[in-house]
Protein backbone atom coordinates (compact mmCIF):
# COMPACT_ATOMS: atom_id res chain seq x y z
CA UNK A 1 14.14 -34.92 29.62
CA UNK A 2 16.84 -34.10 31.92
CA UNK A 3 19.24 -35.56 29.99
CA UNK A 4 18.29 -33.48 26.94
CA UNK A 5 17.84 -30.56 29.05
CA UNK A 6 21.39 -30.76 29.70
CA UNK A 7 22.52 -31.27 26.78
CA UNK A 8 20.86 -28.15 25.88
CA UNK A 9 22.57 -26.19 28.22
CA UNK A 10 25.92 -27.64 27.27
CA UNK A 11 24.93 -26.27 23.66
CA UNK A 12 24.28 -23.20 24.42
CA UNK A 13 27.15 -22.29 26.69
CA UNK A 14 29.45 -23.74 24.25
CA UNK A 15 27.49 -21.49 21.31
CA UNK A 16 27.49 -18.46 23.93
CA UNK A 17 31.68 -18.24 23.92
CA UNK A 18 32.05 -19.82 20.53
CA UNK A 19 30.26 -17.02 18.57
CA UNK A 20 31.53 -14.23 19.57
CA UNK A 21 34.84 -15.99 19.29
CA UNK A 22 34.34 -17.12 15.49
CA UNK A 23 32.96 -14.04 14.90
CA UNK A 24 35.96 -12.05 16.20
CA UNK A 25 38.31 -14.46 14.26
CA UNK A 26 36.99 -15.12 11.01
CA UNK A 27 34.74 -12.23 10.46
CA UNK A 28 30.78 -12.05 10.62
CA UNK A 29 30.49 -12.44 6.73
CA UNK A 30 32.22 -16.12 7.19
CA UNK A 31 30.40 -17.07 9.92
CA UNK A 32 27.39 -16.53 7.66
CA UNK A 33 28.12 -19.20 5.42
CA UNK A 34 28.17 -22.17 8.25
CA UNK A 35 24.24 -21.34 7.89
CA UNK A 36 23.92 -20.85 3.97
CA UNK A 37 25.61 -24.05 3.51
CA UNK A 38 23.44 -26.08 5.67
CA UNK A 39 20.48 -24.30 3.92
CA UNK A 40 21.27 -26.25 1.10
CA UNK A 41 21.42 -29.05 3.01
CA UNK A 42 18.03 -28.51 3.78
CA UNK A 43 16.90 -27.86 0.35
CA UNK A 44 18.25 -31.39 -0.34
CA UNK A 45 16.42 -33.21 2.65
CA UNK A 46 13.26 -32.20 0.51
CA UNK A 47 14.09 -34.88 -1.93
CA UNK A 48 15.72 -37.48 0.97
CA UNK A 49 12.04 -37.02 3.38
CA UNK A 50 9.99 -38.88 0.75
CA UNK A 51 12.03 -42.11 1.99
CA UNK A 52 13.37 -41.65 5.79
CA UNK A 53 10.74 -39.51 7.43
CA UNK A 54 8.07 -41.88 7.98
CA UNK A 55 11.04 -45.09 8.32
CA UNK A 56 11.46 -44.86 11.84
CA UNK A 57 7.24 -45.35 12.28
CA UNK A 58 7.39 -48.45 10.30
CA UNK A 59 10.31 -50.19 11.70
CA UNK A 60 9.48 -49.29 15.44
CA UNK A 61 5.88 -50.75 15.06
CA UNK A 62 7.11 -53.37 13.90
CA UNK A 63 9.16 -54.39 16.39
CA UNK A 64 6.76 -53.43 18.71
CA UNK A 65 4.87 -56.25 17.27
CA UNK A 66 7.45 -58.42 17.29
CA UNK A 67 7.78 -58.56 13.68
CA UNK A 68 12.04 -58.74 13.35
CA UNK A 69 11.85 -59.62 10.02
CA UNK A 70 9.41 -56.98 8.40
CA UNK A 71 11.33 -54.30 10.62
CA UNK A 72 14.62 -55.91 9.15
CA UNK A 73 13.28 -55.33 5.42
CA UNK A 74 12.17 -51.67 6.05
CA UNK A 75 15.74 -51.27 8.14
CA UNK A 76 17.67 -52.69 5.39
CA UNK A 77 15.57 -51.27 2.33
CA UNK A 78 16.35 -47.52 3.93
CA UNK A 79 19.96 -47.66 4.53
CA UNK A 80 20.82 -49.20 0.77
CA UNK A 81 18.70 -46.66 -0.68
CA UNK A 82 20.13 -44.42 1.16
CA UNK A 83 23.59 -45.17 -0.18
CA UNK A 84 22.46 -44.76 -3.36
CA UNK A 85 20.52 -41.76 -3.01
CA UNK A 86 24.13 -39.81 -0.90
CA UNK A 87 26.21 -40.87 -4.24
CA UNK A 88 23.86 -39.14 -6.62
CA UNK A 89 23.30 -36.10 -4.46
CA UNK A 90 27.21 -35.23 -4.35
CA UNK A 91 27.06 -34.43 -8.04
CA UNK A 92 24.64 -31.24 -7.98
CA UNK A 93 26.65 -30.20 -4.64
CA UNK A 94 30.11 -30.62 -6.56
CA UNK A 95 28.27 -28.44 -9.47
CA UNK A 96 27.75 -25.46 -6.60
CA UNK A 97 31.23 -25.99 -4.67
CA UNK A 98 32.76 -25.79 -8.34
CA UNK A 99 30.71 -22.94 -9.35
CA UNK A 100 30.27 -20.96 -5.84
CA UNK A 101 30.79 -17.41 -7.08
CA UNK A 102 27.17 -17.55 -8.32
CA UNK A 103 26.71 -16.76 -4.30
CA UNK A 104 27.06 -12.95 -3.08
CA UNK A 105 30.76 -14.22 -1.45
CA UNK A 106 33.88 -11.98 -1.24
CA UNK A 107 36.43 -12.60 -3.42
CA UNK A 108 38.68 -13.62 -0.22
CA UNK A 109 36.33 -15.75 1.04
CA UNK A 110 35.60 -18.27 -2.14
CA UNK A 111 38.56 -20.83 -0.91
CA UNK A 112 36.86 -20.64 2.66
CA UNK A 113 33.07 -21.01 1.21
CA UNK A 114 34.49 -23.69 -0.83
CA UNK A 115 35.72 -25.52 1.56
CA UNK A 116 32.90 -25.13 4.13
CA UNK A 117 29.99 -26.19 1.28
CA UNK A 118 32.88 -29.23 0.53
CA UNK A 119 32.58 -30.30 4.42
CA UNK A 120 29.06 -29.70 5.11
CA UNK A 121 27.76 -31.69 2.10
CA UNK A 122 30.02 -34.44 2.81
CA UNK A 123 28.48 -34.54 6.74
CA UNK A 124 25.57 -34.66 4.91
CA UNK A 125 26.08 -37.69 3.04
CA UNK A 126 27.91 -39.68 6.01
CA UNK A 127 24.76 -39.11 8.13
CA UNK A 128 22.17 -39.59 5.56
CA UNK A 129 23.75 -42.93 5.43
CA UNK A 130 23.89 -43.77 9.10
CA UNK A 131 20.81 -41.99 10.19
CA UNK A 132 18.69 -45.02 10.92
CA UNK A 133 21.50 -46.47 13.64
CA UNK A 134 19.84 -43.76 16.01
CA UNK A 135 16.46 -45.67 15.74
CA UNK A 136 17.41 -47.81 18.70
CA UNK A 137 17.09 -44.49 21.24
CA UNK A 138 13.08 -44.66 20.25
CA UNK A 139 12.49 -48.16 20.17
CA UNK A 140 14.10 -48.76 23.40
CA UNK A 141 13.13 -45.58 25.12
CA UNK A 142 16.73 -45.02 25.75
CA UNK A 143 17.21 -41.27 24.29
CA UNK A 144 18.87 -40.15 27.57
CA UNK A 145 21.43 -42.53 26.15
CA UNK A 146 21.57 -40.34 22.89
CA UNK A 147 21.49 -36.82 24.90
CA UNK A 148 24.48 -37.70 26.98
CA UNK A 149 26.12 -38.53 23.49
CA UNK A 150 25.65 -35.71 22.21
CA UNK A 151 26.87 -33.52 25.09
CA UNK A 152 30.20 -35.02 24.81
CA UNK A 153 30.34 -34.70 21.32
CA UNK A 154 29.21 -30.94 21.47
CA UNK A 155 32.42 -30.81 23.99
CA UNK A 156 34.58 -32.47 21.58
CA UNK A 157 33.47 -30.21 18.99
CA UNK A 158 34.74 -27.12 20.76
CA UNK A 159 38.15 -28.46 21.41
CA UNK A 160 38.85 -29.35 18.43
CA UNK A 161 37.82 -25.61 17.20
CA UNK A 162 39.67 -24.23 19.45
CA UNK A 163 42.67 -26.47 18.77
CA UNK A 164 42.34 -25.69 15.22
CA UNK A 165 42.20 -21.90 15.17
CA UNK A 166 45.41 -22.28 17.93
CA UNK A 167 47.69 -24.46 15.66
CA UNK A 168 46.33 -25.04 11.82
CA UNK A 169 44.87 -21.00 11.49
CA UNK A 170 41.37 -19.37 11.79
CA UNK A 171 39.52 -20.42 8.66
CA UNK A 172 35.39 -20.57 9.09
CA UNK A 173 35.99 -24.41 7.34
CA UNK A 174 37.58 -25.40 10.73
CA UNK A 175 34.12 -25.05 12.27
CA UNK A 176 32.39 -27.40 10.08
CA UNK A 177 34.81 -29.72 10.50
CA UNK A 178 35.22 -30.17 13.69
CA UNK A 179 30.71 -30.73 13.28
CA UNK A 180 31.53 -33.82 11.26
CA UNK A 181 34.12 -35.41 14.02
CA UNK A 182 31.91 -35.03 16.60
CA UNK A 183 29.09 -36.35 14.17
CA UNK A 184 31.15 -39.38 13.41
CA UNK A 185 31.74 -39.67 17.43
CA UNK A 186 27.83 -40.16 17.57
CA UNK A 187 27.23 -42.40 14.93
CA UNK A 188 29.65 -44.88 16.38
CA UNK A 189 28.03 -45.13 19.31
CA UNK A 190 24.46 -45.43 17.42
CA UNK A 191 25.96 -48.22 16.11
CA UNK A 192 27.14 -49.88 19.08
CA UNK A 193 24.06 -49.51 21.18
CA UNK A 194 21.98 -51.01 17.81
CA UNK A 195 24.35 -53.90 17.92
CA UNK A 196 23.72 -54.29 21.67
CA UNK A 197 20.06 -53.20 22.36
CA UNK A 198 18.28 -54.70 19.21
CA UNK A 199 20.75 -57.24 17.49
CA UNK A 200 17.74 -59.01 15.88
CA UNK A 201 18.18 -55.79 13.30
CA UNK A 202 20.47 -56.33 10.11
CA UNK A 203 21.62 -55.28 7.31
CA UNK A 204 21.51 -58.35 4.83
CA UNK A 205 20.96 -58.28 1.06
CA UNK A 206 18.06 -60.65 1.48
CA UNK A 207 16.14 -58.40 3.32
CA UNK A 208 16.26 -55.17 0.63
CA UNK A 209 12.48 -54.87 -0.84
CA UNK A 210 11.28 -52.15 -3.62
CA UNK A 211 7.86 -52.64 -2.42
CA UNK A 212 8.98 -51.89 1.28
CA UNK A 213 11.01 -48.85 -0.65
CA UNK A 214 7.70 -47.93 -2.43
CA UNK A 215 5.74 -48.08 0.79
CA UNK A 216 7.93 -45.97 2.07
CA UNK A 217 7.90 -43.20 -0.07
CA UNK A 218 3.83 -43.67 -0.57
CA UNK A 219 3.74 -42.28 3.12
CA UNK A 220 6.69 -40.04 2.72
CA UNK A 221 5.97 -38.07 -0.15
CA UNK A 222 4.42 -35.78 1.83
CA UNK A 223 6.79 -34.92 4.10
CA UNK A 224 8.34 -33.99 1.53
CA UNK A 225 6.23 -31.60 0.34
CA UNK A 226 6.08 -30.48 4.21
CA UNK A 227 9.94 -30.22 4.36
CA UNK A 228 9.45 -28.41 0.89
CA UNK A 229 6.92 -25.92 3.05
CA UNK A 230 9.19 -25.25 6.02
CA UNK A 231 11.96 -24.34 3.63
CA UNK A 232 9.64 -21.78 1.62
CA UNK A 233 7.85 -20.51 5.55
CA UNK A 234 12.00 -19.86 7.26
CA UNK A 235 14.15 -21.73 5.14
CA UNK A 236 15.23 -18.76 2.31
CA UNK A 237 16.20 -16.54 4.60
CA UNK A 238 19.67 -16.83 4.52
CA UNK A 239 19.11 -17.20 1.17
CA UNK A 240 17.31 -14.35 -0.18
CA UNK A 241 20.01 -11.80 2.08
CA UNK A 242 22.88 -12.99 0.54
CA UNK A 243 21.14 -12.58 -2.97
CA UNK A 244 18.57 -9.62 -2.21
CA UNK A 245 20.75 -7.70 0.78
CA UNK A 246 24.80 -8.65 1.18
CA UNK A 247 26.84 -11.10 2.54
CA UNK A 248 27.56 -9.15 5.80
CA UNK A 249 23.47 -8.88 6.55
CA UNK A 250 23.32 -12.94 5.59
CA UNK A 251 26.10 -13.07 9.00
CA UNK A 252 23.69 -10.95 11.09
CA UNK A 253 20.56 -12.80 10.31
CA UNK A 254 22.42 -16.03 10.87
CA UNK A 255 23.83 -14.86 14.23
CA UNK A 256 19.66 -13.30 14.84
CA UNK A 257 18.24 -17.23 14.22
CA UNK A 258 20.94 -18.42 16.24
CA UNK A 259 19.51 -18.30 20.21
CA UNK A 260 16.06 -18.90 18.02
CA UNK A 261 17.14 -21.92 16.33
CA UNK A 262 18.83 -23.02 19.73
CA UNK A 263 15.46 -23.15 21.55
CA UNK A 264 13.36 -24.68 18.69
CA UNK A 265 15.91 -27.50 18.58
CA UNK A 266 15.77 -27.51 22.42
CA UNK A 267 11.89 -28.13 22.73
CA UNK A 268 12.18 -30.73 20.01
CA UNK A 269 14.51 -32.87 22.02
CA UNK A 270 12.07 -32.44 24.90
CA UNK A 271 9.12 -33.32 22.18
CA UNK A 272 11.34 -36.33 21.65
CA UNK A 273 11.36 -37.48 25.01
CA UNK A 274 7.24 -38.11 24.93
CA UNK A 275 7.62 -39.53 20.63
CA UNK A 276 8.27 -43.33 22.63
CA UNK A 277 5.80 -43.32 24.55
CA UNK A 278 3.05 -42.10 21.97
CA UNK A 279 4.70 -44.79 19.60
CA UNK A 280 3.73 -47.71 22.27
CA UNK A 281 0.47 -45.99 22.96
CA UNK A 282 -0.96 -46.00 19.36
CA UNK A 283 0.87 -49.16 18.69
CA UNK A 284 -1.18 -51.33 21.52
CA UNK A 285 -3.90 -49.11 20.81
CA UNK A 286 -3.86 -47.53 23.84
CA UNK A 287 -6.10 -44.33 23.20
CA UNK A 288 -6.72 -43.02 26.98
CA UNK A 289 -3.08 -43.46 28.18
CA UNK A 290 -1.97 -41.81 24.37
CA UNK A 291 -4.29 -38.43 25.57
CA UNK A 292 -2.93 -38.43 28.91
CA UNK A 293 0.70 -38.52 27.52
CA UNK A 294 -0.32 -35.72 24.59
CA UNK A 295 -1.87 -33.70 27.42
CA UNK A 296 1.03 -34.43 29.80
CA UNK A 297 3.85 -33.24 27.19
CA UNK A 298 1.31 -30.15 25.91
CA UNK A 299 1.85 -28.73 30.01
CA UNK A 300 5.44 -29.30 30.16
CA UNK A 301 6.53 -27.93 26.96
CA UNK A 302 4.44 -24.68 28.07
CA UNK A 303 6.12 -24.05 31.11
CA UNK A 304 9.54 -24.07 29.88
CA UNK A 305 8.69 -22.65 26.67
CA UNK A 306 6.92 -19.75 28.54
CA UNK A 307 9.59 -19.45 30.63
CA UNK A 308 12.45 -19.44 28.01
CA UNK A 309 10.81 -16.95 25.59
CA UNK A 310 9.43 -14.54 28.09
CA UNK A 311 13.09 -14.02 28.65
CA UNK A 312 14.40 -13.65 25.15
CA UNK A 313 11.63 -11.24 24.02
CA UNK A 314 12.53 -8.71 27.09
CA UNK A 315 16.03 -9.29 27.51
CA UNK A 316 17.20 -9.33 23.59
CA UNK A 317 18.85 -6.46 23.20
CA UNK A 318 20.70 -6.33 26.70
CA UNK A 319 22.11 -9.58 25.53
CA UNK A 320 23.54 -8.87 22.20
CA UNK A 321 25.08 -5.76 23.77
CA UNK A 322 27.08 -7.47 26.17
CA UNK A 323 27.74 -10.86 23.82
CA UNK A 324 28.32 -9.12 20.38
CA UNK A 325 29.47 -5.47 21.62
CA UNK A 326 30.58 -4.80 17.95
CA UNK A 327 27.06 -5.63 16.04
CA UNK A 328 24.27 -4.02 15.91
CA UNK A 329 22.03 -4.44 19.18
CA UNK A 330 18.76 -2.92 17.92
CA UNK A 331 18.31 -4.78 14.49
CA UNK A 332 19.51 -8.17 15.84
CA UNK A 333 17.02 -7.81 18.93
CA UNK A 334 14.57 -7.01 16.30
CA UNK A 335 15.44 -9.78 13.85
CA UNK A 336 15.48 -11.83 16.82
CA UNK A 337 11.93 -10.93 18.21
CA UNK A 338 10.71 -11.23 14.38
CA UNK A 339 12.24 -14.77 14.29
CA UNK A 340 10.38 -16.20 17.65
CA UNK A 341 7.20 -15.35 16.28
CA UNK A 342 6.46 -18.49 15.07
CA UNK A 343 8.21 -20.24 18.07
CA UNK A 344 5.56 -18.44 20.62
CA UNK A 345 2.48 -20.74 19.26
CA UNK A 346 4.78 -23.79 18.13
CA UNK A 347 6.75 -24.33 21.38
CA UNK A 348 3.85 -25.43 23.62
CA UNK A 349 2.27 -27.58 20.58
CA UNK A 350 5.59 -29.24 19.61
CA UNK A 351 4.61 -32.61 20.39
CA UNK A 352 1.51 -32.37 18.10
CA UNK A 353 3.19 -32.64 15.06
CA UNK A 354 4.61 -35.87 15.57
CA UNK A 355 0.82 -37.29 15.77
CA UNK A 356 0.71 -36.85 11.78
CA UNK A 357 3.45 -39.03 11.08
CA UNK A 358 2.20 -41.12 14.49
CA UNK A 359 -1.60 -42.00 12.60
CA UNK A 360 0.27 -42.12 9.17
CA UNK A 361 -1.93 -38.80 8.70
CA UNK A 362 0.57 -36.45 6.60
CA UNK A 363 -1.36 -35.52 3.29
CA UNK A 364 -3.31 -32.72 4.88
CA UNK A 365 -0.97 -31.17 6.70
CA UNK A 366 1.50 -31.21 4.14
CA UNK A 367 -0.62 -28.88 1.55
CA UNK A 368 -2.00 -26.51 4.74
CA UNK A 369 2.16 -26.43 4.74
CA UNK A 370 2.90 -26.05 1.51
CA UNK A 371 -0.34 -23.46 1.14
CA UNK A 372 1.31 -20.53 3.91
CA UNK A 373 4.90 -21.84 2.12
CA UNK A 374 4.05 -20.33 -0.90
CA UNK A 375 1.70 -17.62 0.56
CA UNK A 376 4.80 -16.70 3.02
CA UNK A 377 7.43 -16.27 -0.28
CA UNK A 378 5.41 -15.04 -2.83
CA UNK A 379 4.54 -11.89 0.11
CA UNK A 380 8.41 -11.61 0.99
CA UNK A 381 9.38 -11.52 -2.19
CA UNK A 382 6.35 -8.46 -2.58
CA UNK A 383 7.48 -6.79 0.20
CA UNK A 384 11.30 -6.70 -1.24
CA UNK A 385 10.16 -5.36 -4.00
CA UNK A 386 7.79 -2.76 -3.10
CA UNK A 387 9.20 -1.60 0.13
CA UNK A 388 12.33 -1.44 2.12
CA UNK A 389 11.81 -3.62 4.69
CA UNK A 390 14.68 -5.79 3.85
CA UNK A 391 15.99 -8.69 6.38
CA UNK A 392 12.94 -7.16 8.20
CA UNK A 393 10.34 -8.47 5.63
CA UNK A 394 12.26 -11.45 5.33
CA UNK A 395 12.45 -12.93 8.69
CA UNK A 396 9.28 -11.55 9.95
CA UNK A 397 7.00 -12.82 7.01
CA UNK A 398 7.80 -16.13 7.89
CA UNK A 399 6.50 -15.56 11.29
CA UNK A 400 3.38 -13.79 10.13
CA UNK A 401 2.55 -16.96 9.06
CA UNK A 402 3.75 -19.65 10.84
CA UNK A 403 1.94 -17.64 13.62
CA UNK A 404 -1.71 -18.17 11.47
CA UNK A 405 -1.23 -21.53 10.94
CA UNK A 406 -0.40 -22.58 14.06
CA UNK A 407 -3.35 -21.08 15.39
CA UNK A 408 -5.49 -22.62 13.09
CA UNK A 409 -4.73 -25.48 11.42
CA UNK A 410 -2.43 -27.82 13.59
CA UNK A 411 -4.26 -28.19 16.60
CA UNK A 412 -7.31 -28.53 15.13
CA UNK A 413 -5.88 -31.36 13.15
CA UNK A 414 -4.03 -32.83 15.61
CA UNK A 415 -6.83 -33.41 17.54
CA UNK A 416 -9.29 -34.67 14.33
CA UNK A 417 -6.21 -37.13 13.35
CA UNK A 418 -7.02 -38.57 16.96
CA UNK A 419 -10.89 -38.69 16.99
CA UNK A 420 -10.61 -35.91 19.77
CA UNK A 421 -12.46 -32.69 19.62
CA UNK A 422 -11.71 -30.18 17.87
CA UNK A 423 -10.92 -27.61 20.15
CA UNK A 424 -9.07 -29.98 22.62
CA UNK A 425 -5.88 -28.23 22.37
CA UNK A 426 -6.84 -24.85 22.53
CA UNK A 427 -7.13 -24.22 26.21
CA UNK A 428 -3.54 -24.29 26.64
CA UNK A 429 -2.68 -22.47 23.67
CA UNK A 430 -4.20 -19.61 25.03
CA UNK A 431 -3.62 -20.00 28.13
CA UNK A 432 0.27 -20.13 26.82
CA UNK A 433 -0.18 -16.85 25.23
CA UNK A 434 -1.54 -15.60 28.59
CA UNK A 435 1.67 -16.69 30.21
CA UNK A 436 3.89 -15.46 28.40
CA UNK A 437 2.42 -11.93 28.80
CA UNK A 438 2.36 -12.29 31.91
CA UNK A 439 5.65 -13.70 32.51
CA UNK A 440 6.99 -10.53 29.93
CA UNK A 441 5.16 -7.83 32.26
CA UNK A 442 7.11 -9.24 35.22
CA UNK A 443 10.67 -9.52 33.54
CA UNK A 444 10.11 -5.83 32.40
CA UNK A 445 9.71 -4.83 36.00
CA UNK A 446 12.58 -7.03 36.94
CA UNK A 447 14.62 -5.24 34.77
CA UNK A 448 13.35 -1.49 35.34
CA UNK A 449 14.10 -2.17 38.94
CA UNK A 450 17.80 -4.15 38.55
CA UNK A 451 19.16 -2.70 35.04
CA UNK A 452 21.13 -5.18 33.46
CA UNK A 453 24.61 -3.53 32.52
CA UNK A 454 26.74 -6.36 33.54
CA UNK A 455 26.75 -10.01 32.58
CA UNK A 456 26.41 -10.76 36.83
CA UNK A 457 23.37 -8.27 36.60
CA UNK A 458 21.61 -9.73 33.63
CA UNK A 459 21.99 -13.69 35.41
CA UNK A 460 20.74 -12.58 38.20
CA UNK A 461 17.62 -10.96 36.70
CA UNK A 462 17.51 -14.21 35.04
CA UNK A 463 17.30 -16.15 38.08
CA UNK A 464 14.98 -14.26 39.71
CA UNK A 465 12.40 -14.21 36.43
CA UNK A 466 13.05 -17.93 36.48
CA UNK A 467 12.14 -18.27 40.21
CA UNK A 468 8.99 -15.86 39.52
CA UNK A 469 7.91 -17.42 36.30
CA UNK A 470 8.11 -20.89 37.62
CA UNK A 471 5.43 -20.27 40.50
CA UNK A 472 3.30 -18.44 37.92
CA UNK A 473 3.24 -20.91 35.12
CA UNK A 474 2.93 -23.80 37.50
CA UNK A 475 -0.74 -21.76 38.83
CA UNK A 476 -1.39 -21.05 35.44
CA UNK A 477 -0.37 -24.16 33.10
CA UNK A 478 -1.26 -26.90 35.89
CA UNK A 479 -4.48 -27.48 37.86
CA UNK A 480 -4.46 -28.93 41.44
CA UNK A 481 -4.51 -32.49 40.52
CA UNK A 482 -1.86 -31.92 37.51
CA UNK A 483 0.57 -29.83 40.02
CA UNK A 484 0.51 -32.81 42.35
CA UNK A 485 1.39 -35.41 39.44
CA UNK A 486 4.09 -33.41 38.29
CA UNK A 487 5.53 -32.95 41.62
CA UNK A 488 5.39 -36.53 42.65
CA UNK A 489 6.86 -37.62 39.54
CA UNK A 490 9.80 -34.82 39.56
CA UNK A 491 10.38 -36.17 43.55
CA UNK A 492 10.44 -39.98 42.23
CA UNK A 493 12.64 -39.57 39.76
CA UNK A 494 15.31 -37.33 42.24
């Protein structure tokens, strides 16, 4: 956790000076497409899910079990297939790089979107075929390993921007490439720690099965369908601006998901950090310890979820004035707010939606998915056309949902997926809620009595809501016995 936790913060200084200095360069309409392309990206992991989303379950079980060789024909049956399936998928992305102007892009931008989709869609197809190398992080418990990885790569990234726009030009393509270099710079070391942490796993004709393939999928499929969801719930909205608003509100919606994107990825890598431990827990059918860990992740997620959004929801708008002096303050602080909606429920209940693919329990939750999908963009698309809420209906539709289902469905699920009750999960969801109110009261006195007008001013009313909101969730998240576990174990490990 630490390790990710820094790598987080490495990502989001180096995103906190690179913006603003992309955005000055290149223009906010450029910077826009970084995120449409990889939208597409998306829309094309809805066909690649069926196959790699429940891999990693089958192959780490099985070595769990000590079963090299069926964890060698699952290994070796997902990266062939995978070859395959990054060959075929160039040709409808070479169809849209070709025929880009079907996009609402400036005429002086179609080299530059060109180039960017070009980039982007081949990063796509390196990683789709080295994706499994990473699989040694979870079956060894080594992700720290990973984290530290990709700190320095996030570090290489920026130099080579910066080295870019200095000697080669400012072109938004730049940025994408200098993604795949440091995305190559990972892969090679996912390589190297498979070929020194688990060398009983290989690639060998031999081991290639269609029934491992079809097994695969069987339990995939849904995923799909659930990847299909999240791209109908968030995924458009990049989308549907650059078709149903303009190029230069695509930019400022991009630039509104950005901090919000930023801390969803950020509680998944913690998420990730408890996925190991679950996986040896349900493996050697280990039910108690598996609630503990659940239970144990469901705390820590809340206080630093808590802690993290109480901030962004008071302090938006003070921060896009000082970061982005030359935007819009009010609508991305309101785009902003609209886009953590979702993220306010989610963040302390991350963890829970790896127990799905965990119990090989996906079917449901993939149509209560793809039911608020479709709900969600069949009411945007109402609301664009019947009133003028714009980006506004857009991004905060999405929410709207994700918010109901959240509260609903998932941890209700969750918990029948593990033979709990029902309602285990819901104490800390609300008491989440509660903390976060809380937490938001107290930053908005913070901040009436120290006015942020200065960068210095606005980190130090940072530090002391982080101080203050520490003490608070850990009386509020944590009882007596949990505050002393945590303690001891945050003392051990210093």
């Amino acid at each position: 956790m630490f390790a990710n936790v820094l790598s987080f913060v490495v990502s989001l200084v180096i995103s906190f000076f690179l913006t603003p200095y992309i955005t000055s360069s290149v223009g906010t309409e450029a910077y826009g497409l970084v995120g449409l392309a990889n939208s597409f990206v998306n829309y094309i992991q809805v066909i690649t899910a069926a196959l790699n989303s429940m891999a990693s379950r089958f192959i780490i079980i099985e070595l769990h079990k000590k079963k090299s060789e069926e964890a060698n024909k699952y290994f070796s049956s997902v990266l062939m297939a995978n070859t395959f399936l990054a060959i075929v998928l160039l040709i409808p992305a070479i169809w849209l790089i070709v025929n880009i102007s079907i996009l609402n892009v400036s005429s002086e931008l179609l080299f530059d979107a060109r180039m960017t989709f070009s980039i982007i869609f081949i990063n796509f197809a390196i990683s789709l075929i080295g994706a499994f190398w990473g699989i040694v992080l979870y079956a060894k418990n080594i992700l720290w390993k990973g984290a530290f990885r990709t700190l320095e790569s996030n570090i290489i990234r920026i130099f080579i921007i910066i080295i870019f726009f200095s000697v080669v030009g400012k072109r938004i393509y730049f940025v994408v490439l200098a993604t795949v270099i440091a995305g190559i710079y990972v892969l090679a070391f996912n390589f190297y720690y498979t070929k020194r942490y688990l060398p009983e796993l290989k690639i060998k004709k031999q081991y290639f099965s269609f029934n491992a393939i079809k097994e695969l999928v069987a339990a995939g499929i849904w995923n799909s369908i659930t990847k299909l969801s999240q791209i109908l719930l968030d995924g458009l909205d990049l989308l549907l601006s650059n078709i149903f608003v303009s190029g230069l509100m695509t930019g400022n919606v991009s630039i509104a998901k950005t901090i919000p994107g930023l801390f969803t990825s950020f509680i998944a890598l913690l998420s990730d950090s408890f996925y190991p431990e679950f996986l040896e827990n349900y493996s050697k059918n280990r039910k108690e310890e598996l609630l503990i860990n659940i239970k144990q992740s469901i705390n820590i997620l809340s206080m630093i979820s808590g802690i993290c959004l109480s901030l962004l929801l008071i302090y938006a708008k003070d921060f896009y004035l000082l970061w982005l002096p030359d935007n819009n303050a009010d609508m991305l602080r309101n785009l902003t707010i609209l886009g953590s909606g979702t993220v306010m429920v989610s963040s302390c209940i991350y963890s829970l939606f790896s127990i799905f693919s965990l119990t090989n329990k996906v079917r449901i939750n993939s149509i209560a998915l793809l039911v608020t999908g479709v709900l969600s963009t069949a009411t945007t698309f109402f609301c664009l056309k019947f009133t003028n809420l714009g980006v506004y209906a857009i991004v905060g539709v999405s929410s709207i949902f994700g918010i109901i289902r959240n509260l609903t469905f998932t941890p209700i699920y969750a918990a029948k997926s593990l033979n709990f009750n029902i309602w285990t999960f819901y104490p800390v969801i609300l008491k989440n809620l509660l903390n976060i109110c809380l937490l938001m009261v107290i930053n908005s006195i913070v901040k009436h009595i120290i006015v942020p007008e200065s960068w210095m001013l606005l980190v130090l009313n940072g530090i002391i809501d982080v101080g203050i909101g520490s003490i608070i969730t850990l009386l509020i998240m944590f009882n007596k016995e949990q505050r002393t576990r945590f303690l001891k174990k945050v003392l051990k490990r210093k």
